[in-house]
Protein backbone atom coordinates (compact mmCIF):
# COMPACT_ATOMS: atom_id res chain seq x y z
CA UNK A 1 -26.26 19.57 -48.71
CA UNK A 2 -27.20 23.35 -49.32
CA UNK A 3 -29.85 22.78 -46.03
CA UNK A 4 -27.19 21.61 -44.04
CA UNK A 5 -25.21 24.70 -44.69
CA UNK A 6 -28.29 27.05 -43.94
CA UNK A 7 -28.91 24.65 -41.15
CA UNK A 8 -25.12 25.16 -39.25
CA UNK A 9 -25.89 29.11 -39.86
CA UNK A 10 -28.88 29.19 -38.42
CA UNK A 11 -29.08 26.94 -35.49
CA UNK A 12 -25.82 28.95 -33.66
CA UNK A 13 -26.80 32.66 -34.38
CA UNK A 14 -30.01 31.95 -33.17
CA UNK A 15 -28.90 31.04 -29.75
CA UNK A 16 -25.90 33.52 -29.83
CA UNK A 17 -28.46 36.31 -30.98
CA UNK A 18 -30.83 35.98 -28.11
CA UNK A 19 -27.36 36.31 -26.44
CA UNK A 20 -26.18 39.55 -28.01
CA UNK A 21 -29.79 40.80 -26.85
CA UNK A 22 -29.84 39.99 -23.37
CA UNK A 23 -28.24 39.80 -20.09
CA UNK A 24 -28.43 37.70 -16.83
CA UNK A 25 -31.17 36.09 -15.83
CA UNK A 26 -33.84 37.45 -18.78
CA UNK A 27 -31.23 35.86 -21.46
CA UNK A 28 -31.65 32.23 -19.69
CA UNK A 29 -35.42 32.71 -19.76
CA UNK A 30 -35.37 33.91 -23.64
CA UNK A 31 -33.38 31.02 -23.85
CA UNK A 32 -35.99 28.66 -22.27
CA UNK A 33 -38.71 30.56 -24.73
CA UNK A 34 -36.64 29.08 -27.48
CA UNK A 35 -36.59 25.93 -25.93
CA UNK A 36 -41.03 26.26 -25.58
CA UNK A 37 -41.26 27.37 -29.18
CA UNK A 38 -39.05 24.43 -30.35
CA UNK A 39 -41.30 22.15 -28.33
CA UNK A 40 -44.20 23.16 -30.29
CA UNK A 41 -42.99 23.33 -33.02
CA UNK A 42 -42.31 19.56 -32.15
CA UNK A 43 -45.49 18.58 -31.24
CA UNK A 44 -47.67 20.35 -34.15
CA UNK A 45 -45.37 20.13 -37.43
CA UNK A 46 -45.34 16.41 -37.74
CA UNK A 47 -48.69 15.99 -37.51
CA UNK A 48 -49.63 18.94 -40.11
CA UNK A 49 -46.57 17.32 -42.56
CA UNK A 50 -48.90 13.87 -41.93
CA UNK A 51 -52.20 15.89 -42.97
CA UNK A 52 -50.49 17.60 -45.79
CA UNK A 53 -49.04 14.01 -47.31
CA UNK A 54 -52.76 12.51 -46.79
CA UNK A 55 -53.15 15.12 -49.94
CA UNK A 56 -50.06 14.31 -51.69
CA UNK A 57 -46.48 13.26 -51.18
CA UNK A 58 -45.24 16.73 -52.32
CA UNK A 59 -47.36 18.60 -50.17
CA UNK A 60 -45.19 18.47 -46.92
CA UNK A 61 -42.33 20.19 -48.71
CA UNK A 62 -44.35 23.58 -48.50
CA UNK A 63 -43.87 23.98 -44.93
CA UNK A 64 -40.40 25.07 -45.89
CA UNK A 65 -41.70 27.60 -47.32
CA UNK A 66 -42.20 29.23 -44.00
CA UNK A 67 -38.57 29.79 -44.42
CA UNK A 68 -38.85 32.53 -46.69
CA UNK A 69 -41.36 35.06 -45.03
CA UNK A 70 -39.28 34.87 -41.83
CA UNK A 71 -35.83 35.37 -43.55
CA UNK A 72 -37.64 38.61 -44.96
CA UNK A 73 -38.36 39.93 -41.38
CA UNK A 74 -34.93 39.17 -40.06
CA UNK A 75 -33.81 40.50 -42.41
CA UNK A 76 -36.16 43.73 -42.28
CA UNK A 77 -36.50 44.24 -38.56
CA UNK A 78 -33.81 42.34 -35.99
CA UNK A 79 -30.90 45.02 -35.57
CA UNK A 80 -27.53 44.00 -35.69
CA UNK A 81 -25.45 43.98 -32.74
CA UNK A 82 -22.69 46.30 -32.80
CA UNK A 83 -19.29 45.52 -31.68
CA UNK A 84 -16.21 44.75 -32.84
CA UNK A 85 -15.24 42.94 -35.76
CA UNK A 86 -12.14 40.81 -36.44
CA UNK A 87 -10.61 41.08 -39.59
CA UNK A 88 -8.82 38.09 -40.07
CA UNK A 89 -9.82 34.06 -39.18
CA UNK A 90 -6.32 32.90 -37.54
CA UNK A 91 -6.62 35.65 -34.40
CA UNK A 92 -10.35 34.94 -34.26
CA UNK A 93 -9.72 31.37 -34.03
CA UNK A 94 -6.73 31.67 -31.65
CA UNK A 95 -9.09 33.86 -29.41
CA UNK A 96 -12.13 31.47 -29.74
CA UNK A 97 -9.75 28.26 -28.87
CA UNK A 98 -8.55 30.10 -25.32
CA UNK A 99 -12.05 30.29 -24.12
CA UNK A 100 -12.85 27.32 -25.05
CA UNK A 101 -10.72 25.49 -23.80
CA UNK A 102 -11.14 27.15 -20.04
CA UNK A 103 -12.41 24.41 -17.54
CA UNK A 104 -15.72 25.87 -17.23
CA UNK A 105 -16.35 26.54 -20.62
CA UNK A 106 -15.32 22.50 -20.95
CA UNK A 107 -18.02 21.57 -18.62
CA UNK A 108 -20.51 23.26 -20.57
CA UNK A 109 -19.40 22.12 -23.60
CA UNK A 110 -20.25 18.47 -22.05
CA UNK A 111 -23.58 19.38 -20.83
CA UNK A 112 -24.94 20.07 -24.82
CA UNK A 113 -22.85 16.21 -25.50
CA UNK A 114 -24.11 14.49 -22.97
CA UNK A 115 -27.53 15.82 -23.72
CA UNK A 116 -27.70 14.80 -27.15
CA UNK A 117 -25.72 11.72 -26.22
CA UNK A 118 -28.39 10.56 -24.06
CA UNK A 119 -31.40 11.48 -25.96
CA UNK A 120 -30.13 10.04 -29.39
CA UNK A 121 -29.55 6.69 -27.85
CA UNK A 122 -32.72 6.59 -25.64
CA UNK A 123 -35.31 7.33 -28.22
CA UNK A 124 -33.58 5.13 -30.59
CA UNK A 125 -34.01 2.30 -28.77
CA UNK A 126 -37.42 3.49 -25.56
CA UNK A 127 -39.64 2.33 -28.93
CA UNK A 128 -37.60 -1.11 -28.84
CA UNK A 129 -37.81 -1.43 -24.94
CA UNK A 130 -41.74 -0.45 -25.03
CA UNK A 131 -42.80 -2.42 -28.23
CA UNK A 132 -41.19 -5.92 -27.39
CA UNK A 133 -40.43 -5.86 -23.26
CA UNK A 134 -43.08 -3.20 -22.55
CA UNK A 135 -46.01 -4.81 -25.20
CA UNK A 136 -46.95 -1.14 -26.01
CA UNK A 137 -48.64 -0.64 -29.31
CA UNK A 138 -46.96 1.55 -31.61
CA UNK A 139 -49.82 3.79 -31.54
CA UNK A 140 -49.78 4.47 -28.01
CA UNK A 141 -46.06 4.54 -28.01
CA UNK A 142 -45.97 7.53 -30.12
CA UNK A 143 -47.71 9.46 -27.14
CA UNK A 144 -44.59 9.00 -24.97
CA UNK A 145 -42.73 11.76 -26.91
CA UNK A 146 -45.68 13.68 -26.62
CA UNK A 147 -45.07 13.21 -23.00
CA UNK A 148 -41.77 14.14 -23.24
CA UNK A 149 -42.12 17.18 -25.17
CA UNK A 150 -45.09 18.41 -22.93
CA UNK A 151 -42.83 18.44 -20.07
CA UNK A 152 -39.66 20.29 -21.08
CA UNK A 153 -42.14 22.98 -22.26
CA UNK A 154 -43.07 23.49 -18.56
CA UNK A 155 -39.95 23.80 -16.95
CA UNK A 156 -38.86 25.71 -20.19
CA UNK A 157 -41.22 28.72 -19.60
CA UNK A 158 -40.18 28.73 -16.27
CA UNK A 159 -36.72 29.71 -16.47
CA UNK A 160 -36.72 33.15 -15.25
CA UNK A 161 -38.69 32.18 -12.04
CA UNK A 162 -35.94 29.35 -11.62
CA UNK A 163 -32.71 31.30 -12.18
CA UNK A 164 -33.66 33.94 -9.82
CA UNK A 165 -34.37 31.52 -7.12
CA UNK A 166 -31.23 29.08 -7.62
CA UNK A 167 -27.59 29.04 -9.16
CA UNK A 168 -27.92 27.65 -13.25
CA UNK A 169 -25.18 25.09 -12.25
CA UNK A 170 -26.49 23.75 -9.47
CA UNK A 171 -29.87 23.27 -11.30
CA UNK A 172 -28.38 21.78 -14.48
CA UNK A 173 -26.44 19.12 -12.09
CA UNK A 174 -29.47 18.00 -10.54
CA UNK A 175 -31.12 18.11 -13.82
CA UNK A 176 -28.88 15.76 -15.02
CA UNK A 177 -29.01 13.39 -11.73
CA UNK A 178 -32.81 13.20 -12.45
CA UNK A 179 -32.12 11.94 -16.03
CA UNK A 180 -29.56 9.46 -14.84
CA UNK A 181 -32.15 8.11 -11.84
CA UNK A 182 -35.20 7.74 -14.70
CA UNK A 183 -32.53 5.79 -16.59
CA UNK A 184 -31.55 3.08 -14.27
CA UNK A 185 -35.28 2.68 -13.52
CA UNK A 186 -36.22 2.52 -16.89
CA UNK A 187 -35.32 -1.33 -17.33
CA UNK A 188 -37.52 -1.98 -13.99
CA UNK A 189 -40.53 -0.17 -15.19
CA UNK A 190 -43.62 -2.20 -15.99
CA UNK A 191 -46.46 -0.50 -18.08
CA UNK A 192 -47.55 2.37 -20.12
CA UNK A 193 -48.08 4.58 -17.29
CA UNK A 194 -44.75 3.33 -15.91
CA UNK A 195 -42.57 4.87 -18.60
CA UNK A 196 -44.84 7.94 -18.94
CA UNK A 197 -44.26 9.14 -15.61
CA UNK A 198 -40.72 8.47 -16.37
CA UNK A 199 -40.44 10.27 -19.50
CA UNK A 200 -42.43 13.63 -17.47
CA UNK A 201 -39.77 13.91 -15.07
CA UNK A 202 -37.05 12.97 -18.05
CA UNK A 203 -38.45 15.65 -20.26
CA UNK A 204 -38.62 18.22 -16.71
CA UNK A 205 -34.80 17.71 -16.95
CA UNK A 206 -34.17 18.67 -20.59
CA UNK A 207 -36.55 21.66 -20.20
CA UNK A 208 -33.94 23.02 -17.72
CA UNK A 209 -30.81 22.02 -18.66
CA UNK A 210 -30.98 23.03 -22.66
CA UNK A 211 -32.03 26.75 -21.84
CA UNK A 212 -29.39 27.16 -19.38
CA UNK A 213 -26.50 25.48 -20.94
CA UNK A 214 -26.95 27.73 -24.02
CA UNK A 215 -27.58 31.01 -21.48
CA UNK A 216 -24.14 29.75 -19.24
CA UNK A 217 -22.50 29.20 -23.27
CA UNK A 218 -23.40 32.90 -24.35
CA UNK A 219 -22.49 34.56 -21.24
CA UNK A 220 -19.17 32.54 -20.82
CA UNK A 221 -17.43 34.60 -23.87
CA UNK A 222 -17.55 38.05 -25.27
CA UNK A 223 -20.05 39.16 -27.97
CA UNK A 224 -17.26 39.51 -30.54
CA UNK A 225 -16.35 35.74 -29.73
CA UNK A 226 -19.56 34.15 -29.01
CA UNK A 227 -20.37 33.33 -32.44
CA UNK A 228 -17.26 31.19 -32.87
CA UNK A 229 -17.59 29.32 -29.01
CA UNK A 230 -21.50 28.56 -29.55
CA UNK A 231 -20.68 26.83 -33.20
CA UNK A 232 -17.53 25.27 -31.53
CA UNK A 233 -20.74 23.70 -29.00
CA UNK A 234 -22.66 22.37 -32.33
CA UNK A 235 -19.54 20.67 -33.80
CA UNK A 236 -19.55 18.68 -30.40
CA UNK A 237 -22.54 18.43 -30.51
CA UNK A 238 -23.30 16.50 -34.01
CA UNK A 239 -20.13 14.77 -32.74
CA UNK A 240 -22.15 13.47 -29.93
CA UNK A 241 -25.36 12.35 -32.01
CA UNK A 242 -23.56 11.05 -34.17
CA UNK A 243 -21.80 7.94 -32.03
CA UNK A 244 -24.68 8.08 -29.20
CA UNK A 245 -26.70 5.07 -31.54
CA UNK A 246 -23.62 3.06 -32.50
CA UNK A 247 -22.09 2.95 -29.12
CA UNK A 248 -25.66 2.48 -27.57
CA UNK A 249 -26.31 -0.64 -30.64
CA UNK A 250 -23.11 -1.87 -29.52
CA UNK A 251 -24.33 -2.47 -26.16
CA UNK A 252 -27.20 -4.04 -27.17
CA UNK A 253 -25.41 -6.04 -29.52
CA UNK A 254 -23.21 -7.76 -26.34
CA UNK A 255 -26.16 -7.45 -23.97
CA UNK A 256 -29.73 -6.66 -24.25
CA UNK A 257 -31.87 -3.26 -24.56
CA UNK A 258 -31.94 -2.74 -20.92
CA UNK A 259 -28.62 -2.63 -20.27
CA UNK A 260 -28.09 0.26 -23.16
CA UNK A 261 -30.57 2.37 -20.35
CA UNK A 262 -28.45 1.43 -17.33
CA UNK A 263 -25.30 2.43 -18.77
CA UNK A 264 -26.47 5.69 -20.09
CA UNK A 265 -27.77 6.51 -16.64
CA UNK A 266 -24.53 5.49 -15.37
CA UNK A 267 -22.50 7.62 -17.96
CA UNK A 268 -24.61 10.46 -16.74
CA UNK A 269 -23.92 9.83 -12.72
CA UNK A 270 -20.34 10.06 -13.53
CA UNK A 271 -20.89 13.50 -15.20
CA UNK A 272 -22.78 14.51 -12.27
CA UNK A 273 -20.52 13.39 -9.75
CA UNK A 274 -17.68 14.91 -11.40
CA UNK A 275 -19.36 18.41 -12.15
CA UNK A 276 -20.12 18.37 -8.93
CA UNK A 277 -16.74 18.00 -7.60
CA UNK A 278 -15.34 20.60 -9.46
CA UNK A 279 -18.33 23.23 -8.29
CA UNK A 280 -17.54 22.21 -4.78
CA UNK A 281 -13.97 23.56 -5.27
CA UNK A 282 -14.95 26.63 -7.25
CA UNK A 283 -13.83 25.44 -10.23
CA UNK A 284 -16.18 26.59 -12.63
CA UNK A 285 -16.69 29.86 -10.93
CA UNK A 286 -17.33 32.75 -13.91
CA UNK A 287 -14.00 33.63 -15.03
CA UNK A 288 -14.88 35.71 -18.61
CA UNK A 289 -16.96 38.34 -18.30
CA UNK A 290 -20.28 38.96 -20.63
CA UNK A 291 -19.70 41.95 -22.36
């Protein structure tokens, strides 16, 4: 209980404190460096925690540790951002609510849900899909996240080179198209190799699209508010995870684990087609400015 409370500190200011320290197009590629860090982070930690218990049980738990040291430089070297300060919680919250609820703030809300929607209820049940339609060993199934992870950290330390070339909309919607394509092919796919290529160009996807919805989140309210909007994003958020594997069990329950892929990848058209629309008519055109 007392890590989930450091955990729901933590997680927002970090995302709304690369915000407070830049602008544009260099806060959406400090955004992405998050997003490479987390990756490795991903790909290394497990396996140390594994070497660590090979010792003893206990010996994972020191990795937390890491905590400590790193609370001690934030503490002793990341400046606070000045502005203003509200002195009571009703006005803040009125304030936070009206940005929120502006269309294109909505929309970007949904990206971060749909994201952890999808991912939640695909790696739940890709190990399923590989292990008893696929007939891939455990062992070499394990590699596919690998995959995964490998290729959001390339399109992740990218983002700078990407934003300047093409609008972060535009490139989160086709993002998001790519994820819903791997889906519906997903149930068709035959092979190790198969799914791998699927999860590259899966992962590719996620390495865009979690950078920039956090950089179009920051940027969408003013620094004084962006603390309150960006933890507004995590409450949907764990929202999302949180039903992604019953609703995606449930559809396994009345059908079979393909059909849990093809209707995420048709959940995800819809989203497309409909944040599409509404860029087409300028509806999610900047309205707040980044201060």
């Amino acid at each position: 209980m007392i890590q989930g409370v450091g955990y729901s500190g933590v997680m927002p200011l970090v995302v709304v404190l690369i915000g407070d320290s830049f602008s544009k197009e260099v806060e959406t590629a400090a955004q992405g460096m998050k997003i490479f860090t987390d990756r490795i982070a991903e790909l290394f930690l497990p396996p140390l925690a594994a070497l660590l218990a090979a010792v003893a049980w206990q010996m994972p738990f020191l990795l937390y540790g890491l905590a400590i040291p790193l609370a001690i430089g934030v503490l002793r070297w990341l400046p606070e951002p000045k502005m203003n300060r509200h002195s009571q919680a009703l006005p803040y919250l009125k304030e936070v609510l009206a940005i929120a609820s502006q269309l294109r703030c909505l929309v970007i809300f949904s990206m971060s849900s749909l994201r952890f929607f999808l991912e939640y209820a695909f790696f739940t049940y890709l190990p399923i899909f590989s292990l008893y339609s696929l007939g891939i060993t455990v062992t070499k199934g394990s590699f596919l996240f690998t995959i995964y992870a490998a290729a959001a950290m390339v399109t992740a330390s990218q983002m700078r080179s990407m934003v300047m070339r093409w609008e972060r909309m535009t490139l989160v919607i086709v993002s998001f198209f790519m994820q819903g394509l791997c889906l519906l092919v997903i149930p068709v796919t035959r092979g190790f190799w198969g799914l791998g290529v699927l999860l590259v160009f899966f992962g590719l996807a996620n390495g865009v699209i979690s950078p920039i919805q956090k950089s179009l989140l920051t940027q969408s309210a003013p620094g004084e508010l962006r603390g309150g909007v960006v933890s507004a994003d995590r409450v949907l958020q764990t929202v999302s995870k949180t039903v992604s594997p019953p609703i995606a069990g449930l559809i396994l329950t009345l059908s079979n684990v393909e059909a849990v892929f093809i209707a995420l990848g048709v959940i995800t058209l819809i989203w497309v087609f409909g944040a599409l629309v509404l860029q087409m008519r300028g509806r999610l055109a900047v309205r707040t400015q980044n201060v």
